[in-house]
C-alpha atoms as a PDB file:
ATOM      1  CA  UNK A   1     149.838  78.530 121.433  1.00  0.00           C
ATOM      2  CA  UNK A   2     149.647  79.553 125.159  1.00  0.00           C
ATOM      3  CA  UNK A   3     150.818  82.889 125.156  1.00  0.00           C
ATOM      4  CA  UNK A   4     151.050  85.952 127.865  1.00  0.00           C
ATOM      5  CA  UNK A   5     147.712  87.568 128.436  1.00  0.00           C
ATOM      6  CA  UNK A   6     149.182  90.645 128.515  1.00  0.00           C
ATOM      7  CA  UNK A   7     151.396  90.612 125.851  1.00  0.00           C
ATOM      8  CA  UNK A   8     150.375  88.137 124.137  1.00  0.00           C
ATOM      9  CA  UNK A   9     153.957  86.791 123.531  1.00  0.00           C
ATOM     10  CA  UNK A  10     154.281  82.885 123.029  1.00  0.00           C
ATOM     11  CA  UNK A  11     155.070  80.781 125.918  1.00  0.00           C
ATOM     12  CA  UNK A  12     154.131  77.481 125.763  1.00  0.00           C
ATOM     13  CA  UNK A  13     152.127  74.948 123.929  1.00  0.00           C
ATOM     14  CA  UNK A  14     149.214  72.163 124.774  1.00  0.00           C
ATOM     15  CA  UNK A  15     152.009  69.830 123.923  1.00  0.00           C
ATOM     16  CA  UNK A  16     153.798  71.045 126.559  1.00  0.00           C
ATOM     17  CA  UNK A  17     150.948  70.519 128.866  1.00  0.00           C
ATOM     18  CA  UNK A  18     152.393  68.701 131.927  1.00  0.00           C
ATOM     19  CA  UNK A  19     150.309  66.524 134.653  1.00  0.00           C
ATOM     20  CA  UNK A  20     151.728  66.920 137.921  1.00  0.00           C
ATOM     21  CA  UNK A  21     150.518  64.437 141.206  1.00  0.00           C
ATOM     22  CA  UNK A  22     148.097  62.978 138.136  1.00  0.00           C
ATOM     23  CA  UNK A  23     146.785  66.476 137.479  1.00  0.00           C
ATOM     24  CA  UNK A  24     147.032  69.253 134.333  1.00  0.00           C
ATOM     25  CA  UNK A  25     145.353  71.692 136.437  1.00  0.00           C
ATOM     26  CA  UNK A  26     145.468  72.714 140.048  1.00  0.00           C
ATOM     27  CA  UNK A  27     144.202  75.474 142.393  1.00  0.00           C
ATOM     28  CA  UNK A  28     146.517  76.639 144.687  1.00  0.00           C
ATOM     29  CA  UNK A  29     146.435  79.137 147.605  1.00  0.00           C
ATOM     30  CA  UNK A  30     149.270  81.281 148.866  1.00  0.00           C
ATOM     31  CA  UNK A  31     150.028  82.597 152.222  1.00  0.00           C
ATOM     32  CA  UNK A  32     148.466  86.126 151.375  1.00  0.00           C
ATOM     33  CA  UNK A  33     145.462  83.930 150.945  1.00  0.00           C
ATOM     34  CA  UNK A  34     145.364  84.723 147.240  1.00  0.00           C
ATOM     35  CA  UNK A  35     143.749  81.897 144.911  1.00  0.00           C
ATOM     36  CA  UNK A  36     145.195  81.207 141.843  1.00  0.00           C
ATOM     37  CA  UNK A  37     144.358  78.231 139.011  1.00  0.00           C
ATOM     38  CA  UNK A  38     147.167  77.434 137.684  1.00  0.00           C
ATOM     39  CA  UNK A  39     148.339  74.821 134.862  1.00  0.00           C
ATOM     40  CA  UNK A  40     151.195  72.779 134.400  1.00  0.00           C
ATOM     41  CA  UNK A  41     153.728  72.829 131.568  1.00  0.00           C
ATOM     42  CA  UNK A  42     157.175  71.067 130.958  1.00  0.00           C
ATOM     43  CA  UNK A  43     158.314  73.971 129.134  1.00  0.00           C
ATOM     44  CA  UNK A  44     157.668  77.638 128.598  1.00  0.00           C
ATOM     45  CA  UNK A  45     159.957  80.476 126.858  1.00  0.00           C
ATOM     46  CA  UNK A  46     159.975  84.036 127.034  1.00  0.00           C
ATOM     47  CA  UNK A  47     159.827  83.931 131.351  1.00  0.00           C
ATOM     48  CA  UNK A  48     162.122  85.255 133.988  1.00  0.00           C
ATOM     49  CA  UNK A  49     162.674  84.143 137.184  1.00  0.00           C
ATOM     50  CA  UNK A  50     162.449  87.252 140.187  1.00  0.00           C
ATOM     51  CA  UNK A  51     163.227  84.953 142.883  1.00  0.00           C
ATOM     52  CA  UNK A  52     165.309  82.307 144.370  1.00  0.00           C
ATOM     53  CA  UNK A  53     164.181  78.886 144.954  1.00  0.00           C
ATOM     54  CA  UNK A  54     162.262  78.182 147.600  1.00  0.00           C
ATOM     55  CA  UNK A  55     160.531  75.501 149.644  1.00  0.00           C
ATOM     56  CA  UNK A  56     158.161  77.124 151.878  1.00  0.00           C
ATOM     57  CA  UNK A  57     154.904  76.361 151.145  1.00  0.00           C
ATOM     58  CA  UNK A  58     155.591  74.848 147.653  1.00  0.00           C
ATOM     59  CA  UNK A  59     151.795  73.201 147.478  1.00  0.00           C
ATOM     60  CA  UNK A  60     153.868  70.580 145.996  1.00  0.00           C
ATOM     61  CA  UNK A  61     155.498  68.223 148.693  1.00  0.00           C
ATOM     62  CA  UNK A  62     159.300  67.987 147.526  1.00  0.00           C
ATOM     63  CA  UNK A  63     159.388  71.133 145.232  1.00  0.00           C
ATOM     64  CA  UNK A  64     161.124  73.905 145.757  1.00  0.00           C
ATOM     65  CA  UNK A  65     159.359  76.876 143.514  1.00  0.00           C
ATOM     66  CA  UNK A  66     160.436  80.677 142.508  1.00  0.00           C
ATOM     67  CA  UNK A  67     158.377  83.438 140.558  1.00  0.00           C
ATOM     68  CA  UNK A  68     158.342  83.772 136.782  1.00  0.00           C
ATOM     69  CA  UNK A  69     157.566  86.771 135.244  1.00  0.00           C
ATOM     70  CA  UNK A  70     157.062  87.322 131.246  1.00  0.00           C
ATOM     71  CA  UNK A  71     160.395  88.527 130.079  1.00  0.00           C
ATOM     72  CA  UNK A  72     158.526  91.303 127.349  1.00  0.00           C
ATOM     73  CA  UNK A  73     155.922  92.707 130.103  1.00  0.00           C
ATOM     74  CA  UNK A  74     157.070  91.679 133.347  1.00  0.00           C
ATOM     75  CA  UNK A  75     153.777  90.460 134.548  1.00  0.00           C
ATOM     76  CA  UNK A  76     153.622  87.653 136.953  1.00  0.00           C
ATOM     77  CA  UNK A  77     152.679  84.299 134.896  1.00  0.00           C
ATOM     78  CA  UNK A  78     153.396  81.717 137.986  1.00  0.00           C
ATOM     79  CA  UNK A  79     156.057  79.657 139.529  1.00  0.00           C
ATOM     80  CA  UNK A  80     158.987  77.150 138.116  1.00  0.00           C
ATOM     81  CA  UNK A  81     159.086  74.456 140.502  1.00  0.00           C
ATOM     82  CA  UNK A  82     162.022  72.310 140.624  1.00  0.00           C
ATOM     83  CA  UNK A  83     162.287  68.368 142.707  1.00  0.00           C
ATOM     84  CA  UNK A  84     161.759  65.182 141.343  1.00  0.00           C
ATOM     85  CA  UNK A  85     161.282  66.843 137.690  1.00  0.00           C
ATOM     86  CA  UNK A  86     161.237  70.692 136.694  1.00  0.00           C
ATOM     87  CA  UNK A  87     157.936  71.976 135.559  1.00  0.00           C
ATOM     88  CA  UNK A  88     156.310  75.768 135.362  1.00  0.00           C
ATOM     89  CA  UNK A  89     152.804  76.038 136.845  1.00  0.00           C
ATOM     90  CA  UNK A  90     151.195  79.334 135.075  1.00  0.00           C
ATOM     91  CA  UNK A  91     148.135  80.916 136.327  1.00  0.00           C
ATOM     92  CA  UNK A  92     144.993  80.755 134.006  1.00  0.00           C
ATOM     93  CA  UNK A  93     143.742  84.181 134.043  1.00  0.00           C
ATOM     94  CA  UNK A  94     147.116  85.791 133.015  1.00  0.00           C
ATOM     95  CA  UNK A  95     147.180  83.577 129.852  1.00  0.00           C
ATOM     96  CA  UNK A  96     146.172  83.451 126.572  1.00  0.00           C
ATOM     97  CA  UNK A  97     145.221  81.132 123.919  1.00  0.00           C
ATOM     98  CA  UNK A  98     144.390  83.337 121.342  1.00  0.00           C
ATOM     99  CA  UNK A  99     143.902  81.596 117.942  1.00  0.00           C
ATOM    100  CA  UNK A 100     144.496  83.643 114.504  1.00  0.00           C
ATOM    101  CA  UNK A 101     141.832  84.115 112.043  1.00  0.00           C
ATOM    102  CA  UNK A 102     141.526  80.870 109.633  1.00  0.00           C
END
């Protein structure tokens, strides 16, 4: 499972693993100038949005985006874009794919 990094509470799936403009992963860089990798998923649980939706500088033409936070920890996990289709982009380093011992 893809799960919060912090908290380690389940979020996703690789089945869930969305390619957006023919890509899984993307790096994207905000305003701030802050670089985050981020990957993209059809569907994710346990998040809260902090923002409304907005279009500037969506790094995806025709997307309008707002910040998702893990509903447990409150950490930022990445963006929900919604356009064309509705997809959450997550940022690598604040996830986890932890597996359980076999």
């Amino acid at each position: 499972p893809v799960m919060c990094g912090h908290w380690f509470s389940v979020l996703s799936s690789d089945d869930e693993a969305s390619a957006v403009c023919g890509e899984h992963a993307h790096r994207c860089v905000i305003p701030a100038g802050f670089l985050f990798d981020i990957r993209c998923f059809r569907e994710v649980e346990g998040v809260v949005s902090t923002s409304r939706p907005e279009t500037w500088f969506s790094g995806f033409k025709g997307y309008a985006w707002e910040t998702v936070v893990c509903q447990t920890c409150v950490r930022h996990l990445g963006w929900r874009f919604t356009g064309p289709s509705t997809f959450y982009g997550l940022i690598g380093s604040a996830l986890s794919e932890r597996r359980s011992a076999a």
